[in-house]
N, C-alpha and C. Protein backbone atom coordinates (compact mmCIF):
# COMPACT_ATOMS: atom_id res chain seq x y z
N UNK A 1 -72.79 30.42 -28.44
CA UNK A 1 -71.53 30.58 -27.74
C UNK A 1 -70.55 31.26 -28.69
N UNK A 2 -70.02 32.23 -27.93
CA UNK A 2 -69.24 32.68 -29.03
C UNK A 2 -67.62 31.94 -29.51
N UNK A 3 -66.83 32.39 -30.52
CA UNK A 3 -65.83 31.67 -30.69
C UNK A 3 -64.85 31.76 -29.59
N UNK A 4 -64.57 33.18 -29.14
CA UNK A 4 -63.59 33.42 -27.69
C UNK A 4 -63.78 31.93 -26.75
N UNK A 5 -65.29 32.13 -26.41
CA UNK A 5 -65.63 31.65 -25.11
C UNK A 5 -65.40 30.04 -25.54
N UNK A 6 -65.49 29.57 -26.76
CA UNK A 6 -65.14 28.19 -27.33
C UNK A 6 -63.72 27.71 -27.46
N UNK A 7 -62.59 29.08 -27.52
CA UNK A 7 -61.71 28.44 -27.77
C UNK A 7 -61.10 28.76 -26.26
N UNK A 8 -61.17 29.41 -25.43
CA UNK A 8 -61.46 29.40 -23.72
C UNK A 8 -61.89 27.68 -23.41
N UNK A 9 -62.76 27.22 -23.89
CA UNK A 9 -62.99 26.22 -23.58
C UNK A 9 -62.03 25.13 -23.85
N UNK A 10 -61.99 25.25 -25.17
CA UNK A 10 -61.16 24.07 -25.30
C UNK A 10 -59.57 24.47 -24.73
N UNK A 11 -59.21 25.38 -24.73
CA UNK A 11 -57.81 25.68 -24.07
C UNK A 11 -57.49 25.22 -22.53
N UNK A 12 -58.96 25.25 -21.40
CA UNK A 12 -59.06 24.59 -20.50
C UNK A 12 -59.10 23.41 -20.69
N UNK A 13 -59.72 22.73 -21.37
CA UNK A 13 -59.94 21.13 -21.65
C UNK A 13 -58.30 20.85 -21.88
N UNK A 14 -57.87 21.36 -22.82
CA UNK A 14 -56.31 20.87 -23.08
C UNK A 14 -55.60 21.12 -21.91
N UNK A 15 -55.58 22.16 -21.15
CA UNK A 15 -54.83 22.27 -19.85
C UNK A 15 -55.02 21.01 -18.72
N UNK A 16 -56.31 20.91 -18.91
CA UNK A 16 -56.75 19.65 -17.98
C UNK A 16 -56.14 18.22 -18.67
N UNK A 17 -56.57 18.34 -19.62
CA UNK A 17 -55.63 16.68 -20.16
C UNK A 17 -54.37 16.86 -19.77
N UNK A 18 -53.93 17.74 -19.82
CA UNK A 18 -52.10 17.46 -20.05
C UNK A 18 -51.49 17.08 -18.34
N UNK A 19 -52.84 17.49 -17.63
CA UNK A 19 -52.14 16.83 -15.66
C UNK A 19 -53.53 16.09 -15.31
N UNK A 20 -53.54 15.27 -16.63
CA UNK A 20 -55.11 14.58 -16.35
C UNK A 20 -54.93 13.70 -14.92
N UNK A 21 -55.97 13.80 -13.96
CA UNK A 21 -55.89 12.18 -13.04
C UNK A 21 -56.66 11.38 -13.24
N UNK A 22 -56.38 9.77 -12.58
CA UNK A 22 -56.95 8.78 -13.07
C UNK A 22 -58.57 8.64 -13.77
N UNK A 23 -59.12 9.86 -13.14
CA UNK A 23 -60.38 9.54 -13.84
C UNK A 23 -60.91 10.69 -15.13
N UNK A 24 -59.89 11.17 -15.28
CA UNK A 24 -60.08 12.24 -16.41
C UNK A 24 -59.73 11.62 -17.63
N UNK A 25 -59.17 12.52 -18.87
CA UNK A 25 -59.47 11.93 -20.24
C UNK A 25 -58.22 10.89 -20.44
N UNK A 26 -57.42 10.55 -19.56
CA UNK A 26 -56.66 9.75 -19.75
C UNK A 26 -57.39 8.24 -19.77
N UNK A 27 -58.06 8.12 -18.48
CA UNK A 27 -59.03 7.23 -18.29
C UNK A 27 -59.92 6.98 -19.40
N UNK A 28 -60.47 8.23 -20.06
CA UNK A 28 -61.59 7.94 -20.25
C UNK A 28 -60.94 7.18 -22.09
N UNK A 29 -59.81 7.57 -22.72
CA UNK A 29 -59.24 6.92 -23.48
C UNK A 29 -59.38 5.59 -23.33
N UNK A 30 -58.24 4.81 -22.13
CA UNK A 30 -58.38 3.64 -21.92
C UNK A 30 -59.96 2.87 -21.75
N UNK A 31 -60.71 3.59 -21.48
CA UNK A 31 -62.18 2.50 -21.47
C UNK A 31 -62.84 3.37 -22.92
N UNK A 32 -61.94 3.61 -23.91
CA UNK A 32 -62.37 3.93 -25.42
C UNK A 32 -62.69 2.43 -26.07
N UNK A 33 -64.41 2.12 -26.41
CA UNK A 33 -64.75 0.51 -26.57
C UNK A 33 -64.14 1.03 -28.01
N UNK A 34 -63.31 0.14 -28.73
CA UNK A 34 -62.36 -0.14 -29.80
C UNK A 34 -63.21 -1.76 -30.36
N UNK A 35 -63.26 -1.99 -31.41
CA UNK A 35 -63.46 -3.53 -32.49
C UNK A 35 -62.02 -3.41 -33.20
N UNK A 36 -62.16 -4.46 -33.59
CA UNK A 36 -61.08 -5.39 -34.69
C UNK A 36 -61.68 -6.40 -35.26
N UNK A 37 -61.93 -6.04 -36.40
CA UNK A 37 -62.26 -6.44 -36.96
C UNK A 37 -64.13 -6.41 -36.92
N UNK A 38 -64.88 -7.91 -36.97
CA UNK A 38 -66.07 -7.88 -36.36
C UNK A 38 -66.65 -8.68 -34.92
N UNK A 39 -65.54 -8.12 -34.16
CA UNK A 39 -65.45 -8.84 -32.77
C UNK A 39 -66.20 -7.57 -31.75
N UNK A 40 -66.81 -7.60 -31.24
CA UNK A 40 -67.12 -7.10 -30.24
C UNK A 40 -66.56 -5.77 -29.91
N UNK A 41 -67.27 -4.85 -29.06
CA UNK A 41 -66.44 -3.53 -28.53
C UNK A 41 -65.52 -4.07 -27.40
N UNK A 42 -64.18 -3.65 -26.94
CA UNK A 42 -63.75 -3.77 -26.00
C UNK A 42 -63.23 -2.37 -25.54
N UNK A 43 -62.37 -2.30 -24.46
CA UNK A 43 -61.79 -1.29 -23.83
C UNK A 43 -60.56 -1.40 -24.40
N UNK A 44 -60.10 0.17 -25.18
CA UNK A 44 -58.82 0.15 -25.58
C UNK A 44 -57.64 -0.41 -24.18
N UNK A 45 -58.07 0.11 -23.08
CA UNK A 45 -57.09 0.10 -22.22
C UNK A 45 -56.66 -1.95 -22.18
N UNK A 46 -57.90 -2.31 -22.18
CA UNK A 46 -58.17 -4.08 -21.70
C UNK A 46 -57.06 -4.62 -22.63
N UNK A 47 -57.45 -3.79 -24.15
CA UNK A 47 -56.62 -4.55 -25.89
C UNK A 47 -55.08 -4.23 -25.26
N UNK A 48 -54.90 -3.12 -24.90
CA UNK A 48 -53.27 -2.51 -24.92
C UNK A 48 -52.44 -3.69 -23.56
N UNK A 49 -53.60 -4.25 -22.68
CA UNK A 49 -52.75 -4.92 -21.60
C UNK A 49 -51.65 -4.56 -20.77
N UNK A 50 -51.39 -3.44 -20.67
CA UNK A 50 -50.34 -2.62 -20.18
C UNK A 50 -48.91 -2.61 -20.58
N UNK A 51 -49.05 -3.08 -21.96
CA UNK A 51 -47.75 -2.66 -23.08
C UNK A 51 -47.86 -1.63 -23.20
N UNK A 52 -46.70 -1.09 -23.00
CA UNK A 52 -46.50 0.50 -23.50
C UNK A 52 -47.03 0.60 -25.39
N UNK A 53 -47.55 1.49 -25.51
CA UNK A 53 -48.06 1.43 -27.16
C UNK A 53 -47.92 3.02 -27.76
N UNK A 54 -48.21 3.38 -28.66
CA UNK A 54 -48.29 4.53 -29.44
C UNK A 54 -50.05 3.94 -30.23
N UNK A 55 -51.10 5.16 -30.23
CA UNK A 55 -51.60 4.87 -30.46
C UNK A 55 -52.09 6.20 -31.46
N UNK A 56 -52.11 5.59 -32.65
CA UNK A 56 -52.79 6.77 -33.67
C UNK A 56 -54.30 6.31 -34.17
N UNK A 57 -54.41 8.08 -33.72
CA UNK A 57 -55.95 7.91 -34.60
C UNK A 57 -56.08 8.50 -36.18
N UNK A 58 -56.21 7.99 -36.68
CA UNK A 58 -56.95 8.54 -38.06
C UNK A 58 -58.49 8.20 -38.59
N UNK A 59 -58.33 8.81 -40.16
CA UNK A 59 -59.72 8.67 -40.38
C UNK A 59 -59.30 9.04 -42.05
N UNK A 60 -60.32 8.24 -42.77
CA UNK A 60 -60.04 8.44 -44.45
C UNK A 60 -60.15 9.48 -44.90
N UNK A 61 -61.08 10.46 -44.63
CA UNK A 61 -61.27 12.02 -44.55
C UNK A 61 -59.78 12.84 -44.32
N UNK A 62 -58.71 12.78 -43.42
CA UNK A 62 -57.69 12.89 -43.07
C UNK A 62 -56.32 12.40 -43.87
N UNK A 63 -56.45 13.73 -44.69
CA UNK A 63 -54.95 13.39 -45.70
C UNK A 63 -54.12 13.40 -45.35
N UNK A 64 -53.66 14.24 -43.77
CA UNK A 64 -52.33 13.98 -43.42
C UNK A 64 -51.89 12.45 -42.65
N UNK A 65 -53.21 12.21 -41.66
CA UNK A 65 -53.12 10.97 -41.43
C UNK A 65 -52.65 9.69 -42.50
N UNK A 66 -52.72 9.71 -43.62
CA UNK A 66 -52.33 9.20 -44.85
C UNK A 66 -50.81 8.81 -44.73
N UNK A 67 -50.20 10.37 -45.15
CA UNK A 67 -49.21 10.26 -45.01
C UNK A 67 -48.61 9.81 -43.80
N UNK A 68 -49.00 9.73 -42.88
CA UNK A 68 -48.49 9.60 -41.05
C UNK A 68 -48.51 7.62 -41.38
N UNK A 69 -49.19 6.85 -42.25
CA UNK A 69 -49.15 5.50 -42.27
C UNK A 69 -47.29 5.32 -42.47
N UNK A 70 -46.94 5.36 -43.31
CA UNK A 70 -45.44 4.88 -43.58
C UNK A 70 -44.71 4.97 -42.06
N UNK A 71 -44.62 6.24 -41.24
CA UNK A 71 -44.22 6.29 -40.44
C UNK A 71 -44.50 5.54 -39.67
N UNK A 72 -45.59 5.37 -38.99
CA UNK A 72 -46.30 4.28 -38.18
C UNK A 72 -46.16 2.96 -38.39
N UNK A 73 -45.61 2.53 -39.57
CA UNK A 73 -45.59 1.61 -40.36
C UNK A 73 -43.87 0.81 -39.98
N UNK A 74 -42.98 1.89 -39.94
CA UNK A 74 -41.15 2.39 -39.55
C UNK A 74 -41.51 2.07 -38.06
N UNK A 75 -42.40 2.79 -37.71
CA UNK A 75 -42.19 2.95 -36.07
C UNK A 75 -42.49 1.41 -35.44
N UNK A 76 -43.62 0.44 -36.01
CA UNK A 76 -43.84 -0.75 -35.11
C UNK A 76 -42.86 -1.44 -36.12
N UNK A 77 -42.26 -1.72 -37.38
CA UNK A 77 -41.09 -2.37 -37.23
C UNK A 77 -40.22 -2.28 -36.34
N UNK A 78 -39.71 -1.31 -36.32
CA UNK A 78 -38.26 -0.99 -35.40
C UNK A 78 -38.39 -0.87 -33.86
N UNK A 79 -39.90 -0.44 -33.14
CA UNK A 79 -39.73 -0.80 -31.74
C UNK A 79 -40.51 -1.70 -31.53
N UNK A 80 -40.51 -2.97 -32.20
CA UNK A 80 -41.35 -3.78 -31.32
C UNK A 80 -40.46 -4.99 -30.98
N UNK A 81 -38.84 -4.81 -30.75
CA UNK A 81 -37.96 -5.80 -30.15
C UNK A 81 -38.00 -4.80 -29.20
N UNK A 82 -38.92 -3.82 -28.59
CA UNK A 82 -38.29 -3.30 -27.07
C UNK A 82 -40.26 -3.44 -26.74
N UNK A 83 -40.46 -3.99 -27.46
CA UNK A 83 -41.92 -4.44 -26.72
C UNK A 83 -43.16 -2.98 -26.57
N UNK A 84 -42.55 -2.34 -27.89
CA UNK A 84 -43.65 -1.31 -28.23
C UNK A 84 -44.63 -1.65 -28.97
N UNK A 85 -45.91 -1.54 -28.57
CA UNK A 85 -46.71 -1.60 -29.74
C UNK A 85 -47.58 -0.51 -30.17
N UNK A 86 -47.77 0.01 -31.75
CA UNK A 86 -47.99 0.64 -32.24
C UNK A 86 -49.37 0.28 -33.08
N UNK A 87 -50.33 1.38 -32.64
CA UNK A 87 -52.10 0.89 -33.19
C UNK A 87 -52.41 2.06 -33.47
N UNK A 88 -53.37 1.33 -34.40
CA UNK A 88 -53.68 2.57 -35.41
C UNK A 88 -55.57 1.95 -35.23
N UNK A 89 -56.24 3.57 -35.01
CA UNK A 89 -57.68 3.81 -34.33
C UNK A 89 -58.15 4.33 -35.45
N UNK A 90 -59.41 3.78 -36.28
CA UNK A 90 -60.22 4.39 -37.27
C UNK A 90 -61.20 5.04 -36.85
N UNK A 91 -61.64 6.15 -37.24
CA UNK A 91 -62.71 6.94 -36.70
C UNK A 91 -63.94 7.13 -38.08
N UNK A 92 -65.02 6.97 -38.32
CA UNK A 92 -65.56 7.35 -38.80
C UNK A 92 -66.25 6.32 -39.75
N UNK A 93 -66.00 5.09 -39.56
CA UNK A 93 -66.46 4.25 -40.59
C UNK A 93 -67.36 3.23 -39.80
N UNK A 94 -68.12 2.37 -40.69
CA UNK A 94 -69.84 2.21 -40.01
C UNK A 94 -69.51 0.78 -39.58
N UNK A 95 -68.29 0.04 -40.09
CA UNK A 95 -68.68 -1.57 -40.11
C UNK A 95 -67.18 -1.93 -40.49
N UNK A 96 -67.16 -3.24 -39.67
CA UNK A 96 -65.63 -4.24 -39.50
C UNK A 96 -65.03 -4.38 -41.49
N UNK A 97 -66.04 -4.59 -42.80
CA UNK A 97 -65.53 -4.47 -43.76
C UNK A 97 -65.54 -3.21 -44.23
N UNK A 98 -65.83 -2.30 -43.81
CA UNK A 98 -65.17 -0.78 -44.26
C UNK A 98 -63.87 -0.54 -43.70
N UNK A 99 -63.91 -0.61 -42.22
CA UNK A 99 -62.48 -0.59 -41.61
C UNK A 99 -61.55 -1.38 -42.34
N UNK A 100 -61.69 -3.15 -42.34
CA UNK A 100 -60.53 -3.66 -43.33
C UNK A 100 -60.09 -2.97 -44.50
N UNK A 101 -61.41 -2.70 -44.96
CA UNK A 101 -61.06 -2.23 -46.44
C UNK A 101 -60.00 -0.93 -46.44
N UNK A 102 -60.35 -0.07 -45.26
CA UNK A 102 -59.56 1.21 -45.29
C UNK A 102 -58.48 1.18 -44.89
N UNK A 103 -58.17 0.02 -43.74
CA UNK A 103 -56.54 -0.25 -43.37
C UNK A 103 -56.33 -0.84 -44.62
N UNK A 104 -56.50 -1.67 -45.52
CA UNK A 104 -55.85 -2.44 -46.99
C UNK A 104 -55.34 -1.29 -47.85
N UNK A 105 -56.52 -0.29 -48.17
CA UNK A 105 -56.19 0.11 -49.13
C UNK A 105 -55.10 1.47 -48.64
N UNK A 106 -54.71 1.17 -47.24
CA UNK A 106 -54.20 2.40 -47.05
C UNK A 106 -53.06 1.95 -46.59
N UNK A 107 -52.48 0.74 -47.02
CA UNK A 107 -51.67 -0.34 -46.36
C UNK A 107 -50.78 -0.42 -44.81
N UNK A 108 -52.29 0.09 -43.87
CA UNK A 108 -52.39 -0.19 -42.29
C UNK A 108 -51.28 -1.62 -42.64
N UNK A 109 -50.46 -2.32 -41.80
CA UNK A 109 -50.01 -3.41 -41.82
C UNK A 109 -49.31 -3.58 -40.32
N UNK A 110 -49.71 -2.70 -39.06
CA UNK A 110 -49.87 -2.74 -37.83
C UNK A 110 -51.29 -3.13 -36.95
N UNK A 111 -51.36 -3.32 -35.78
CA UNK A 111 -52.37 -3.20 -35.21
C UNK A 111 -53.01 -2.49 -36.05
N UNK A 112 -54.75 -2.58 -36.08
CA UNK A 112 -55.74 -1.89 -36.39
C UNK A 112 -57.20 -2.22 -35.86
N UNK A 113 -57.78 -0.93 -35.29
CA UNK A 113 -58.95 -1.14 -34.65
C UNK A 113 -59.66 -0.36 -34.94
N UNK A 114 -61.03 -0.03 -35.01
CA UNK A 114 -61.94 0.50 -35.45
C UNK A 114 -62.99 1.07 -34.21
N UNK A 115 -63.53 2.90 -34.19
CA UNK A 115 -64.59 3.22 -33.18
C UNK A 115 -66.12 3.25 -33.87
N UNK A 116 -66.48 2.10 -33.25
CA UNK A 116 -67.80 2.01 -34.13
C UNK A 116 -69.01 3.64 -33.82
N UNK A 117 -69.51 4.00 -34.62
CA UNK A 117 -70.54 4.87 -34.88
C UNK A 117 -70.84 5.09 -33.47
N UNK A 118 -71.83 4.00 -32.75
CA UNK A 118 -71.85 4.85 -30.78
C UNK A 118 -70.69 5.48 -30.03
N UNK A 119 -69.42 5.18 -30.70
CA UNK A 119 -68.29 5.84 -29.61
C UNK A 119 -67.84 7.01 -30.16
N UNK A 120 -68.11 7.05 -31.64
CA UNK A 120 -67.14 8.16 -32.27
C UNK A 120 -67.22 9.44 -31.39
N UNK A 121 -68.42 10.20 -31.05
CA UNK A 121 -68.29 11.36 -29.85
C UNK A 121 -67.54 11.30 -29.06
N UNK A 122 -67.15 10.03 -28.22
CA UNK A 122 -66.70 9.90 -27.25
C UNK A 122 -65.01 9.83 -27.69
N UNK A 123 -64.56 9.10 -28.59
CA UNK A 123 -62.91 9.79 -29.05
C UNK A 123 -62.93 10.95 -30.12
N UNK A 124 -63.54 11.62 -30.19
CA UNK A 124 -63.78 12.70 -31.00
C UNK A 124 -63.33 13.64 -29.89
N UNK A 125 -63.98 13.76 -28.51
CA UNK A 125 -63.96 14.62 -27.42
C UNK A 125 -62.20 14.27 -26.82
N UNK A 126 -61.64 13.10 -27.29
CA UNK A 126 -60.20 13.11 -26.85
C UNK A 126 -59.16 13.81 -27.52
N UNK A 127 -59.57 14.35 -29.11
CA UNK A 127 -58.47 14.95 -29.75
C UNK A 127 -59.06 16.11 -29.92
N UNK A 128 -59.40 17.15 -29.28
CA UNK A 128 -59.96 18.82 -29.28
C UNK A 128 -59.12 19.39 -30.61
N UNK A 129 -57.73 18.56 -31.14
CA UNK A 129 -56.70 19.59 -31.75
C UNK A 129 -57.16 19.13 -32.83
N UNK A 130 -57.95 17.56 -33.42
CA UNK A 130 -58.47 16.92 -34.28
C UNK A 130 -57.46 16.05 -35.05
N UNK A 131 -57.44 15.60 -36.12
CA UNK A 131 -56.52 14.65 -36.77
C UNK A 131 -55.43 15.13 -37.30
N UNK A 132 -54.06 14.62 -37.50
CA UNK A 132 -53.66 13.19 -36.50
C UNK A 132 -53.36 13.34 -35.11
N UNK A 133 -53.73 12.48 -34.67
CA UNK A 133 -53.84 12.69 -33.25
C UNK A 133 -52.97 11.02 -32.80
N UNK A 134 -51.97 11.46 -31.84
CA UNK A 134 -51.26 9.81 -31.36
C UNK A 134 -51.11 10.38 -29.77
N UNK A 135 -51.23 8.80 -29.40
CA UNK A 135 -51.71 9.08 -27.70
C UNK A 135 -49.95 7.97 -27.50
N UNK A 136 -49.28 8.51 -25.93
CA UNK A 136 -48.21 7.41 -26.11
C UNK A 136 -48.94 6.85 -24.70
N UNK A 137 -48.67 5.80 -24.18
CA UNK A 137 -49.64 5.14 -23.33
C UNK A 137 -48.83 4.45 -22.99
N UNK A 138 -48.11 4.42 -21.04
CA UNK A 138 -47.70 3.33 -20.54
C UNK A 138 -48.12 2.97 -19.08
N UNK A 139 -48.94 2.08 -19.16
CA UNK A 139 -49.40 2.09 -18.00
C UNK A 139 -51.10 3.07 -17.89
N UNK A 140 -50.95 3.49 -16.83
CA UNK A 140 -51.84 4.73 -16.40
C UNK A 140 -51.85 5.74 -17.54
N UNK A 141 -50.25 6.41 -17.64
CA UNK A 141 -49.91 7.28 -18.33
C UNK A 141 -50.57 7.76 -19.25
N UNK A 142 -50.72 8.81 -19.84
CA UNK A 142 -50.92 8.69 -21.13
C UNK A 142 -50.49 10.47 -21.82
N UNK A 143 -50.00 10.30 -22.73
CA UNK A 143 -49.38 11.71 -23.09
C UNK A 143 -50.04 11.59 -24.80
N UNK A 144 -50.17 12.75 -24.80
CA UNK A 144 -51.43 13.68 -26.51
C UNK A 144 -50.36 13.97 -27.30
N UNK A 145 -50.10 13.88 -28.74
CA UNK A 145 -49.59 14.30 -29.76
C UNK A 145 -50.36 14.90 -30.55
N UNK A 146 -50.10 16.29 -30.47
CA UNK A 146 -50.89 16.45 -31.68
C UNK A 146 -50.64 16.83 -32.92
N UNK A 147 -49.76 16.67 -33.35
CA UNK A 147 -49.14 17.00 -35.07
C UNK A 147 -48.49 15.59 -35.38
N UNK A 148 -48.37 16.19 -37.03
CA UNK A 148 -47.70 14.64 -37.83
C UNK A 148 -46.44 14.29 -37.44
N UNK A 149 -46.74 12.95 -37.21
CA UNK A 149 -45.32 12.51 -36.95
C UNK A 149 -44.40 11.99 -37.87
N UNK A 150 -43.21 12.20 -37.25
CA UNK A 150 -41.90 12.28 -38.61
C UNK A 150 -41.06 11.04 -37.60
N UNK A 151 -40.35 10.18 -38.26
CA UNK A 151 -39.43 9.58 -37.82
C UNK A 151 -38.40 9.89 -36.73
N UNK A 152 -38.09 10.76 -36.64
CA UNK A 152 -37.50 11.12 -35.63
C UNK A 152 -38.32 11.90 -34.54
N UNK A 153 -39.31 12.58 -34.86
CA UNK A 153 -40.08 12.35 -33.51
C UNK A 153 -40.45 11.07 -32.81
N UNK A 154 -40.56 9.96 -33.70
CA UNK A 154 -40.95 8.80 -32.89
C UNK A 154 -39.68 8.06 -31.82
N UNK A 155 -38.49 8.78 -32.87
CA UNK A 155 -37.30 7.99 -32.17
C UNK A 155 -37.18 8.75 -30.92
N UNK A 156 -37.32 10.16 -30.91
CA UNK A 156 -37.18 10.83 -29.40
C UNK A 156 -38.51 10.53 -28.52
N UNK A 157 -39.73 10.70 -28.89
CA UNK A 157 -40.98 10.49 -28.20
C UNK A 157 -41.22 9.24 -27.58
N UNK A 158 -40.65 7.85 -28.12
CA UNK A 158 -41.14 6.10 -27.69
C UNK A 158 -40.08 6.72 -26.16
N UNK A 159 -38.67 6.50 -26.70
CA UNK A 159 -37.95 6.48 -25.18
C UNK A 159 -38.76 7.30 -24.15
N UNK A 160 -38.92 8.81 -24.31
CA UNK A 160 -39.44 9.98 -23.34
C UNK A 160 -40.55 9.23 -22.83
N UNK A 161 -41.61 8.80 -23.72
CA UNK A 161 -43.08 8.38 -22.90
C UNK A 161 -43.27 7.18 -22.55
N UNK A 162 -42.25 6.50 -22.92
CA UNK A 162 -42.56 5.30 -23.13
C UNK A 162 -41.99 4.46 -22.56
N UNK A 163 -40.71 4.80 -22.08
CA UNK A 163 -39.65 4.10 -20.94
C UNK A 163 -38.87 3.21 -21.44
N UNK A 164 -38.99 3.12 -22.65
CA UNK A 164 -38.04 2.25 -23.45
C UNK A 164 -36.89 2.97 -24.30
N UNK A 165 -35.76 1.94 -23.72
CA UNK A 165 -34.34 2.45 -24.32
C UNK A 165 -34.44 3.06 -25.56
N UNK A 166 -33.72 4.00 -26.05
CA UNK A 166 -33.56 4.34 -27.57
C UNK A 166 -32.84 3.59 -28.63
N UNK A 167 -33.04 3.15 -29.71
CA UNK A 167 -32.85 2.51 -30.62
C UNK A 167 -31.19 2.96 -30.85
N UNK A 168 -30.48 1.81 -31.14
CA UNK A 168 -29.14 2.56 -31.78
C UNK A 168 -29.18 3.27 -33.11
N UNK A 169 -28.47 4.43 -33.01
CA UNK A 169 -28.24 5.29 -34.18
C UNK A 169 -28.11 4.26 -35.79
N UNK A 170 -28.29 5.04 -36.94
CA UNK A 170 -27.39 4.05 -37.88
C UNK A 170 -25.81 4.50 -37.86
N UNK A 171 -25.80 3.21 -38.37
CA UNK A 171 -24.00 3.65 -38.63
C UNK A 171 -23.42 3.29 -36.87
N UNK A 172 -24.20 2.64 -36.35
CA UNK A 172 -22.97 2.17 -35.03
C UNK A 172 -23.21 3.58 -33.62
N UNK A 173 -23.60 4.75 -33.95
CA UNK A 173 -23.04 5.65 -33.06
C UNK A 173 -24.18 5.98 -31.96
């Protein structure tokens, strides 16, 4: 296949996510089987319970994802008195003590869940743009990020996707 006809492809695939319906890749996110720890696969959608969430994926391979922790880190302090929750998706690692080990040493200190080895294709095929990749998720909904996020994207992006009020400014305004 040539590269044209590949990036044709994926340019449709992205067109299609972005007015995904219920049974397209929005869906197919939410029944993404997710672990924590060494518990069982579940359905991301089942874990999220229909809290609005921000959900990042990374992977240790992924230096910018690195840097994207602090932020993520800012972001579920500060919106989770409006009942945001913020999770962070490991991709690429074989077993519940590799994952700990990689949220520790990467000081994850939010949600953290892990796609064991059978699913990785299957959220691999959700970020076409590749890492970092954050999904905002409320409800059904679900809207694709695909670049690093900075603090103030999170402060404009939670309200927009997420239906929750915006945080007061500092300084009162």
């Amino acid at each position: 296949m040539s590269a044209a006809r590949r990036a044709a492809i994926l340019l449709l695939a992205a067109a299609l996510f972005a007015g995904a319906a219920a049974d397209g890749p929005s869906a197919e996110l939410l029944r993404l089987p997710v672990r924590r720890g060494a518990a069982p696969p579940a359905p991301l959608g089942d874990l999220l319970a229909g809290a609005p969430a921000m959900v990042s994926f990374w992977a240790t391979y992924c230096p910018p994802c690195r840097v994207e922790v602090p932020v993520l880190k800012r972001a579920a302090r500060r919106w989770r008195t409006r009942g945001v929750r913020v999770v962070g998706v490991a991709l690429g690692l074989a077993d519940a003590e590799r994952a700990a080990r990689a949220a520790r040493d990467w000081g994850v200190d939010y949600e953290s869940y892990w796609v064991a080895g059978d699913a990785d294709e299957a959220a691999t095929r959700l970020i076409p743009g590749g890492l970092p990749a954050t999904f905002f998720i409320r409800g059904g909904e679900v809207v694709r990020y695909d670049r690093l996020l900075h603090d103030a994207d999170v402060d404009a992006l939670v309200p927009k996707h997420l239906g929750v009020a915006p945080l007061p400014r500092a300084g009162g305004g």
